[in-house]
Structures are given as C-alpha cells and as structure tokens.
N, C-alpha and C. Protein backbone atom coordinates (compact mmCIF):
# COMPACT_ATOMS: atom_id res chain seq x y z
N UNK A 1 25.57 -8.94 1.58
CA UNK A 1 24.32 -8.46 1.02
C UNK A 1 23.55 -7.68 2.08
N UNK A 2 22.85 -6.59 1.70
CA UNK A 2 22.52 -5.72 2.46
C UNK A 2 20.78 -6.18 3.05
N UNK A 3 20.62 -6.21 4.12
CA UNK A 3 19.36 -7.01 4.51
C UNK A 3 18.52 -5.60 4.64
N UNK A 4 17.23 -5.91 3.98
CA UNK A 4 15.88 -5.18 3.71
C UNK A 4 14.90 -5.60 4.46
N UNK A 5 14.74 -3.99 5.34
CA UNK A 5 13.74 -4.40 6.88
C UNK A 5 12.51 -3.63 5.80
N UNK A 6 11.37 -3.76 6.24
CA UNK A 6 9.92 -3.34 6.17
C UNK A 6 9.24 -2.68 7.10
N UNK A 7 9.02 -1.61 7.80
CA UNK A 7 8.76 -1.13 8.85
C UNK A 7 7.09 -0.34 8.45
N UNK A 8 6.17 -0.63 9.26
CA UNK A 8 4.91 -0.43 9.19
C UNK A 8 4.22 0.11 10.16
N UNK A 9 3.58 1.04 10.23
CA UNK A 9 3.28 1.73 11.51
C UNK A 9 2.81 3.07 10.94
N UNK A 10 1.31 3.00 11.70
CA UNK A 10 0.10 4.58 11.38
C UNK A 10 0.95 6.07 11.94
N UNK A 11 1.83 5.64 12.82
CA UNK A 11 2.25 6.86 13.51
C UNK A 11 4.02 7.13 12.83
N UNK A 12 3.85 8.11 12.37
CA UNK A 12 4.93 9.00 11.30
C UNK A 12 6.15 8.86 12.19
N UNK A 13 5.73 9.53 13.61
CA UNK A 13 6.96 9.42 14.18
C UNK A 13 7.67 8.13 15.11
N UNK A 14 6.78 7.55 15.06
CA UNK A 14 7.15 5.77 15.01
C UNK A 14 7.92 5.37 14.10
N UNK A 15 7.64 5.63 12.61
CA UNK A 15 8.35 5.08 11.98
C UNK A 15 10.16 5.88 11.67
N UNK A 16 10.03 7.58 11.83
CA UNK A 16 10.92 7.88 11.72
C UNK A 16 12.16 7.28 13.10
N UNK A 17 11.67 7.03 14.26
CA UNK A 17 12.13 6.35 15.46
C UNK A 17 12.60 4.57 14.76
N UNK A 18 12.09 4.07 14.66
CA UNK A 18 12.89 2.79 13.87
C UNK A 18 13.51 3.16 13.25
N UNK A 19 13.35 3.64 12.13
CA UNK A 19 14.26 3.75 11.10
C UNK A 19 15.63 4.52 11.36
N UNK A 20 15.32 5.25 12.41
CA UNK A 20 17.46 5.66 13.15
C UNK A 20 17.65 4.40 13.65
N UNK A 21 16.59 4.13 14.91
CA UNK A 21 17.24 2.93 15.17
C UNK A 21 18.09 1.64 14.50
N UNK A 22 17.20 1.37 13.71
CA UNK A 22 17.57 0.16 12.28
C UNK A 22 18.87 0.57 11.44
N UNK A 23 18.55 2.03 11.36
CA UNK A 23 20.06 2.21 10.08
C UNK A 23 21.43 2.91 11.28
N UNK A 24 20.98 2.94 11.95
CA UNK A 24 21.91 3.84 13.23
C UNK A 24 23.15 2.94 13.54
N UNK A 25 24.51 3.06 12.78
CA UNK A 25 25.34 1.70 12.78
C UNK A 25 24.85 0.74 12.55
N UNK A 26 24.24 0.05 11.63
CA UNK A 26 23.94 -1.47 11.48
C UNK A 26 23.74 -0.99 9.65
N UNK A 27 23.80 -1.94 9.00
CA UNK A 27 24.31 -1.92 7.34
C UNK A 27 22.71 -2.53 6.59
N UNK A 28 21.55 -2.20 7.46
CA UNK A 28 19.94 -2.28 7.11
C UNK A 28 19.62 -1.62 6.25
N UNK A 29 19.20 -1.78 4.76
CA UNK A 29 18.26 -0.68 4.20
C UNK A 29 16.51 -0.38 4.85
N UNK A 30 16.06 0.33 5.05
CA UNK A 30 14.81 0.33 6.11
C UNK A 30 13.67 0.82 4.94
N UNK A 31 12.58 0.56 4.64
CA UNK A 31 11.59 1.13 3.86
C UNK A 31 10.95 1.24 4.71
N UNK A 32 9.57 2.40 4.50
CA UNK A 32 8.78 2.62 5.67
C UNK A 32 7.04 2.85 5.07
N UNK A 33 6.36 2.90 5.94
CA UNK A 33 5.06 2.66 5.17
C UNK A 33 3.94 3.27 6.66
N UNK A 34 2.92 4.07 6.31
CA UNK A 34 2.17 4.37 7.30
C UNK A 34 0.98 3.42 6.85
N UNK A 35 1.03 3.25 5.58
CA UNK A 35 -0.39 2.82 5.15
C UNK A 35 0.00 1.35 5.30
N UNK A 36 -0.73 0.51 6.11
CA UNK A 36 -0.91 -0.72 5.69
C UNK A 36 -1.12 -1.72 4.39
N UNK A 37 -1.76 -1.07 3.87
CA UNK A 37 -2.67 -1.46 2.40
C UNK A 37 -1.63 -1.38 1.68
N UNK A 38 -0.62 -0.78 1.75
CA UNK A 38 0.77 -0.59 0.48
C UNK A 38 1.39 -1.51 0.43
N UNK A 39 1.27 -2.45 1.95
CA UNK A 39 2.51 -3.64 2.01
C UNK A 39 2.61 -4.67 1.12
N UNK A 40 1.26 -5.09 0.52
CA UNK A 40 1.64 -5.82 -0.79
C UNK A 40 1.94 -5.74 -1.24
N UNK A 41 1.68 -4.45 -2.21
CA UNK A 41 2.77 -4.35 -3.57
C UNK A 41 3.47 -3.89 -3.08
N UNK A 42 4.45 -3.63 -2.27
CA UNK A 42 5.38 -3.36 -1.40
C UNK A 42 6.45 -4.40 -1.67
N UNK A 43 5.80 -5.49 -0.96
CA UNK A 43 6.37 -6.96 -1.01
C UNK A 43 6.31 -7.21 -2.41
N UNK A 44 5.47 -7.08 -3.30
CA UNK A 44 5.67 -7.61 -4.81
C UNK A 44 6.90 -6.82 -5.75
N UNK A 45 6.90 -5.49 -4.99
CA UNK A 45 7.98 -4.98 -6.20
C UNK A 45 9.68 -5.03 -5.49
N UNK A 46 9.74 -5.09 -4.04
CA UNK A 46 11.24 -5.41 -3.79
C UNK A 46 10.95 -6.57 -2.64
N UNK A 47 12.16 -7.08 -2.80
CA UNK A 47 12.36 -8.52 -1.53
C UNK A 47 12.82 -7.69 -0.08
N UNK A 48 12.02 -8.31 0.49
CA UNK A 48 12.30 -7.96 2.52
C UNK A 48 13.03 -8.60 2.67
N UNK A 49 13.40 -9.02 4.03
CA UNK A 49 13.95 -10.16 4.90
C UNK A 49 13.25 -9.90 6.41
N UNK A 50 12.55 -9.10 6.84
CA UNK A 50 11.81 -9.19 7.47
C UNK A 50 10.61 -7.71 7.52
N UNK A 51 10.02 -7.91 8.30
CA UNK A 51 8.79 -6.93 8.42
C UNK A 51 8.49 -6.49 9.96
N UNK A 52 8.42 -5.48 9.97
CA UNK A 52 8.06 -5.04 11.42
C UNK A 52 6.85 -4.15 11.61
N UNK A 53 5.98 -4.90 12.48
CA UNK A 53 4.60 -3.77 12.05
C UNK A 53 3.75 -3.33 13.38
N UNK A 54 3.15 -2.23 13.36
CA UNK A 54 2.46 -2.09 14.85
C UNK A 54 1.19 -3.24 14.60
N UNK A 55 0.55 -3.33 15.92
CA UNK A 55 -0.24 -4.32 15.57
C UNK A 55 -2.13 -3.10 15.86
N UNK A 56 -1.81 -1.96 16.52
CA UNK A 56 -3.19 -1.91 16.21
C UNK A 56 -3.06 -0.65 15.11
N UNK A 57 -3.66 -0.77 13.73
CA UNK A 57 -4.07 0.69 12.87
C UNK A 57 -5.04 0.63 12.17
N UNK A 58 -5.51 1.51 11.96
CA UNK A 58 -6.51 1.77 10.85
C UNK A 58 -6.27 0.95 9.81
N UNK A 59 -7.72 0.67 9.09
CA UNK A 59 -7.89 -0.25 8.39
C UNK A 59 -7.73 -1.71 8.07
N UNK A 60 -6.33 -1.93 8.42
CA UNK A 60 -5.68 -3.28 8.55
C UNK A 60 -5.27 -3.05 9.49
N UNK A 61 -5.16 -4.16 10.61
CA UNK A 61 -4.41 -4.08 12.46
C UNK A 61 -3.03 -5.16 11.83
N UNK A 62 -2.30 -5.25 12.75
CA UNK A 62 -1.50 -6.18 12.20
C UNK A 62 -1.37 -7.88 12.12
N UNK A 63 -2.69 -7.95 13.34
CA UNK A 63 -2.64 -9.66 12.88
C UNK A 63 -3.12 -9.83 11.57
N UNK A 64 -3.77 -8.83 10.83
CA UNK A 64 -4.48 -8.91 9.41
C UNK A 64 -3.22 -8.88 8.79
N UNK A 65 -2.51 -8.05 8.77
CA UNK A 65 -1.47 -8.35 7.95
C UNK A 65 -0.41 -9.08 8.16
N UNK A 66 -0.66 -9.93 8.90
CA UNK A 66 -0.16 -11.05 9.00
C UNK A 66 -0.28 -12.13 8.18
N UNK A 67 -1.41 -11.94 8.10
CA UNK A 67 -2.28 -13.04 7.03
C UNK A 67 -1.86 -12.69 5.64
N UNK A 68 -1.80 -11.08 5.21
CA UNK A 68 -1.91 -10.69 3.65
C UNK A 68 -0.05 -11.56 3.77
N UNK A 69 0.90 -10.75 4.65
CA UNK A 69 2.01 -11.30 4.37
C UNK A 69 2.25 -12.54 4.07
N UNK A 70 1.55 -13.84 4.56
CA UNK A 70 1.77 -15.08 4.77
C UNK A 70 1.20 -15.25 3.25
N UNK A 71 0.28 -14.47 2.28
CA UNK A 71 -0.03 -15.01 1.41
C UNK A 71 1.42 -15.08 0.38
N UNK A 72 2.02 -13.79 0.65
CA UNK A 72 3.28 -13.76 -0.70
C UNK A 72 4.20 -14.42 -0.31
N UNK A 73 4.82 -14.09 1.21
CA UNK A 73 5.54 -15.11 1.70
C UNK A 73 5.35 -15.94 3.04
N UNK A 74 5.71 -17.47 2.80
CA UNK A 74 5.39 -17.54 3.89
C UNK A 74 6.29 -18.22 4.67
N UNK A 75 7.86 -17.52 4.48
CA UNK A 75 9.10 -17.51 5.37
C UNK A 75 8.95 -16.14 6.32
N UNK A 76 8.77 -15.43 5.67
CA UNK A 76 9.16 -14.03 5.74
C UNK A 76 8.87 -13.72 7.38
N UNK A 77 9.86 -13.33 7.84
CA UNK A 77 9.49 -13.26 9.46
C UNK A 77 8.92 -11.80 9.64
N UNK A 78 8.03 -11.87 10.96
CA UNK A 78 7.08 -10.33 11.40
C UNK A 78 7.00 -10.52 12.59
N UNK A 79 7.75 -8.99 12.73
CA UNK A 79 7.75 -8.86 14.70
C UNK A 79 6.55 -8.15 14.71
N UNK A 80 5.76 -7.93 15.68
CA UNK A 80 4.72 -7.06 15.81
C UNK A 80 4.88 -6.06 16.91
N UNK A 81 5.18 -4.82 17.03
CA UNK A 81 5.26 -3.56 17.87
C UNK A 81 3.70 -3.45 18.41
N UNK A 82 3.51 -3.03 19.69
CA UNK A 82 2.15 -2.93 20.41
C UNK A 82 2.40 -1.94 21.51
N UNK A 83 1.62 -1.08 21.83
CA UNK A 83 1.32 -0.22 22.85
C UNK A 83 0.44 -0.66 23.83
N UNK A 84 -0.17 -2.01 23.07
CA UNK A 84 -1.48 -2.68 23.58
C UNK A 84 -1.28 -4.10 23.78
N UNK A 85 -0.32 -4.37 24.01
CA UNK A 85 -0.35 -5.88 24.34
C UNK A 85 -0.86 -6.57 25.83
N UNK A 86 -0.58 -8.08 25.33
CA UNK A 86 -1.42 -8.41 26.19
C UNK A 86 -1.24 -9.89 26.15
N UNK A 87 -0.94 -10.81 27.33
CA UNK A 87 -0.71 -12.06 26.43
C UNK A 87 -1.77 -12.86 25.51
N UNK A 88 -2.71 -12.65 25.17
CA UNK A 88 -3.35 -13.12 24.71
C UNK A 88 -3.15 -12.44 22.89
N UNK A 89 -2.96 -11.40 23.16
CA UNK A 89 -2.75 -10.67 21.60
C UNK A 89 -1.36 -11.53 21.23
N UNK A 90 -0.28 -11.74 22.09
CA UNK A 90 0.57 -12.09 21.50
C UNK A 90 0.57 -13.31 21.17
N UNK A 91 0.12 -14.12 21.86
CA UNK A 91 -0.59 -15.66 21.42
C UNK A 91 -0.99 -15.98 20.09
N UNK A 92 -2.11 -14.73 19.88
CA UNK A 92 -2.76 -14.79 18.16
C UNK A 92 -1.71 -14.29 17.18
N UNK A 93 -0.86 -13.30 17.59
CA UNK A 93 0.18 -12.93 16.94
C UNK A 93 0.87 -14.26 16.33
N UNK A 94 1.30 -14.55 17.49
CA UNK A 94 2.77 -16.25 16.94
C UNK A 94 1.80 -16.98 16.28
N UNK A 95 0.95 -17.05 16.46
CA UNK A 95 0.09 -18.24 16.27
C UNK A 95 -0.66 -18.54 14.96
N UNK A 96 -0.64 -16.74 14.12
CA UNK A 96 -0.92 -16.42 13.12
C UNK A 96 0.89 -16.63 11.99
N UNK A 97 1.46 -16.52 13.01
CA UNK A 97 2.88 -16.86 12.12
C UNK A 97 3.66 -15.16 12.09
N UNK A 98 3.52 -14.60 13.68
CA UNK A 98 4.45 -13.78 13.63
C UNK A 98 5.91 -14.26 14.60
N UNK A 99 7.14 -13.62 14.36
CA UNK A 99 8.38 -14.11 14.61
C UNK A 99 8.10 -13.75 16.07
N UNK A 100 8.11 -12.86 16.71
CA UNK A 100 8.00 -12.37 17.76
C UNK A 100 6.86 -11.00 18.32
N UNK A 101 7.14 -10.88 19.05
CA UNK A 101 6.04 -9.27 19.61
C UNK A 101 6.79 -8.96 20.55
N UNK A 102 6.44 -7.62 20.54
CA UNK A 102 7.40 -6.95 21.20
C UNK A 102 6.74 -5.30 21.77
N UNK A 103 6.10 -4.90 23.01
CA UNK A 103 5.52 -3.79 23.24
C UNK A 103 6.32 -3.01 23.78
N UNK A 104 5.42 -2.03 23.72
CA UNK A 104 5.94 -0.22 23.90
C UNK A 104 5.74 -0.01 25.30
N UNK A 105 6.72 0.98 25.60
CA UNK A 105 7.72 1.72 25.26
C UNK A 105 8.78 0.32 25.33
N UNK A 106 9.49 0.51 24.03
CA UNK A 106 10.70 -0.90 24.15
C UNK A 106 12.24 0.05 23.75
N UNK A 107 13.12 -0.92 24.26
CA UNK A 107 14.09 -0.09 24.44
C UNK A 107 15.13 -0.87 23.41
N UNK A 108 15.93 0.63 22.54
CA UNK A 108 16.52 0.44 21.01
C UNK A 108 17.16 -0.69 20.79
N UNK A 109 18.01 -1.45 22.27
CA UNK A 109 18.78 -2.73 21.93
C UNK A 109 17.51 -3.93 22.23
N UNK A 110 16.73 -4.15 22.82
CA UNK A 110 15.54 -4.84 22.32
C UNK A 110 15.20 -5.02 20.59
N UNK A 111 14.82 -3.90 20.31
CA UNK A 111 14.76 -4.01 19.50
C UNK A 111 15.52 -4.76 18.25
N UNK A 112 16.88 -4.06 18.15
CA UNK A 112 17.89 -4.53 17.58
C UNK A 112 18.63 -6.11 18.21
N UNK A 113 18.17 -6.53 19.07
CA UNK A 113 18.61 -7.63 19.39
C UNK A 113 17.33 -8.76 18.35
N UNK A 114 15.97 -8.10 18.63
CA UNK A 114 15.29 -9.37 18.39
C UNK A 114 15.48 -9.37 16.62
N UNK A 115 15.68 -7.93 15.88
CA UNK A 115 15.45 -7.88 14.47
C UNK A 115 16.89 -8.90 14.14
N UNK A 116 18.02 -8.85 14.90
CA UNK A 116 19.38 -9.70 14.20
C UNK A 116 18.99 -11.09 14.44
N UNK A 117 18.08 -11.56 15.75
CA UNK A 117 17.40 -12.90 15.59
C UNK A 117 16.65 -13.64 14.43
N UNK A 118 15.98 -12.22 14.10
CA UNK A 118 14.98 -12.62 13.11
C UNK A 118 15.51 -13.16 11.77
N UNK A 119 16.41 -11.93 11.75
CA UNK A 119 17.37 -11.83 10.20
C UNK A 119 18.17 -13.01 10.33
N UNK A 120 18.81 -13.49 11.18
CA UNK A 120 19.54 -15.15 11.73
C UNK A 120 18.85 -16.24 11.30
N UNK A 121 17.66 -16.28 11.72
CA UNK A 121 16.47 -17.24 11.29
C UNK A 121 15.84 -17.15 10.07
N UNK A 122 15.48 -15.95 9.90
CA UNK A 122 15.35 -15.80 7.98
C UNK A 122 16.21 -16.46 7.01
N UNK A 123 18.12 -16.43 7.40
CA UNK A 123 19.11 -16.57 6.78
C UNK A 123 18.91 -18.40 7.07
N UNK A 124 18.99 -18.61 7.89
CA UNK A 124 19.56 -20.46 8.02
C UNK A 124 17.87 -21.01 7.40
N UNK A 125 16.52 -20.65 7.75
CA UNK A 125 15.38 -20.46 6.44
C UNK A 125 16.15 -20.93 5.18
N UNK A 126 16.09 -19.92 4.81
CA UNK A 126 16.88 -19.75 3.43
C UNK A 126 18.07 -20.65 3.17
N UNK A 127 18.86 -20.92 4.00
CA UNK A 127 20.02 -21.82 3.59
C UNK A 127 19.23 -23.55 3.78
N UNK A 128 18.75 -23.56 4.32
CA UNK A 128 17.98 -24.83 4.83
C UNK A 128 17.14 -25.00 3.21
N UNK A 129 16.66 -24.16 2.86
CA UNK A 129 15.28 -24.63 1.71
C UNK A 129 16.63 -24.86 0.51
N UNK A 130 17.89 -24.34 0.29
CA UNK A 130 18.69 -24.18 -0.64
C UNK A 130 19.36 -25.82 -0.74
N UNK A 131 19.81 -26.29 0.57
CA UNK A 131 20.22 -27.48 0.68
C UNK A 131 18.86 -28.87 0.46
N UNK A 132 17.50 -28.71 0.42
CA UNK A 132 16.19 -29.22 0.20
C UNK A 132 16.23 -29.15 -1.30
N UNK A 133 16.40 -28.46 -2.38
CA UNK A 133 16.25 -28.34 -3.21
C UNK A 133 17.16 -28.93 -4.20
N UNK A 134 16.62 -29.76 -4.95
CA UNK A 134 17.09 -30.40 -5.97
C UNK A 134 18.23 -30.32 -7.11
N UNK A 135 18.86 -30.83 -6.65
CA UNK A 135 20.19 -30.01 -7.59
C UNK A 135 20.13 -30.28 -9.13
C-alpha cells in the first residue's frame, strides 16, 4: 500500500524541494499545501500516514497545527521543519505531540531517514490498535 505524506509549508519552493525528495525513488504519494488552513479538510477528504510541516507561517505556525491535527487524528505522526529552531521550540513541538523536528538547512537522507521512522511507527500504531480491538 502506497503511504500518503502531507507536506505543509508557506514557501512554494520548499514544498516543491520535499516533494522530489519524498517521491525521488521511494513509492510515497506526496500532497502539498502552502496554506495551512486547508489541512483539515485535507485530512477529512483523504487518509495521511504522516504530515510534515514548517513550523513558523502565516496565519497558523505549526505548533497550531499541531493541535488542529491532533483533533482528527490523534495517531497521525508530524515532523516539524524549522529555519528557527531552538531547543525550546522543539520541546513544545514533542510535547504538543509532534513525532520529531527537524531544522534547516537539513540534508535529503535526514530527512528520508526520519519520514521511514515515522511511517515505521505509524505502521506498528496501527497494527498495535488492530490486535486491541475486539474481534
């Protein structure tokens, strides 16, 4: 099954930069989004498996959408991309219920190392709540 990344980020060519990265040999469908505000019904009309978002933009920053995410799901793992980090941002990050953080300039197997973590942990998630559930 083909795993569905979420990629979020104000800057156009940010997102076109993930999205080689993500589909560049690896079997990811990638959706992409500048606007923050879309990610809900985003999330309501197709299933993710994870989300990747910058953490500072207009209107919504990303610890905020951290929160909107946690309302629809609240498996759903979120790395947070930063130009601006800091340990303390990343603190509120995890702490708000993101998977990891991860700042800029970061380099493509970083990247791709922490998203197959994520997607690893999403998957045994998911197999874990399947074996919980009542037959």
């Amino acid at each position: 099954m083909t795993e569905r990344i979420l990629v979020v980020d104000d800057e156009p060519n940010m997102l076109r930069l993930l999205k080689t990265i993500l589909t560049d040999r690896t079997g990811y469908e990638v959706d992409t989004t500048n606007n923050p505000l879309e990610v809900s019904r985003m999330l309501q009309e197709k299933a993710y498996d994870l989300v990747i978002s910058d953490l500072k933009m207009p209107l919504v920053d990303g610890i905020e959408l951290i929160d909107i995410i946690r309302k629809l799901d609240a498996q759903l793992p979120i790395v947070i991309i930063t130009a601006y980090g800091t340990l303390e941002t990343a603190e509120e990050a995890v702490q708000k219920g993101a998977y990891d953080f991860i700042t800029k300039p970061f380099r493509k197997e970083a990247i791709l190392i922490t998203v197959k973590r994520a997607l690893e942990w999403r998957r045994m998630q998911q197999e874990l709540a399947a074996l919980k559930a009542p037959a």
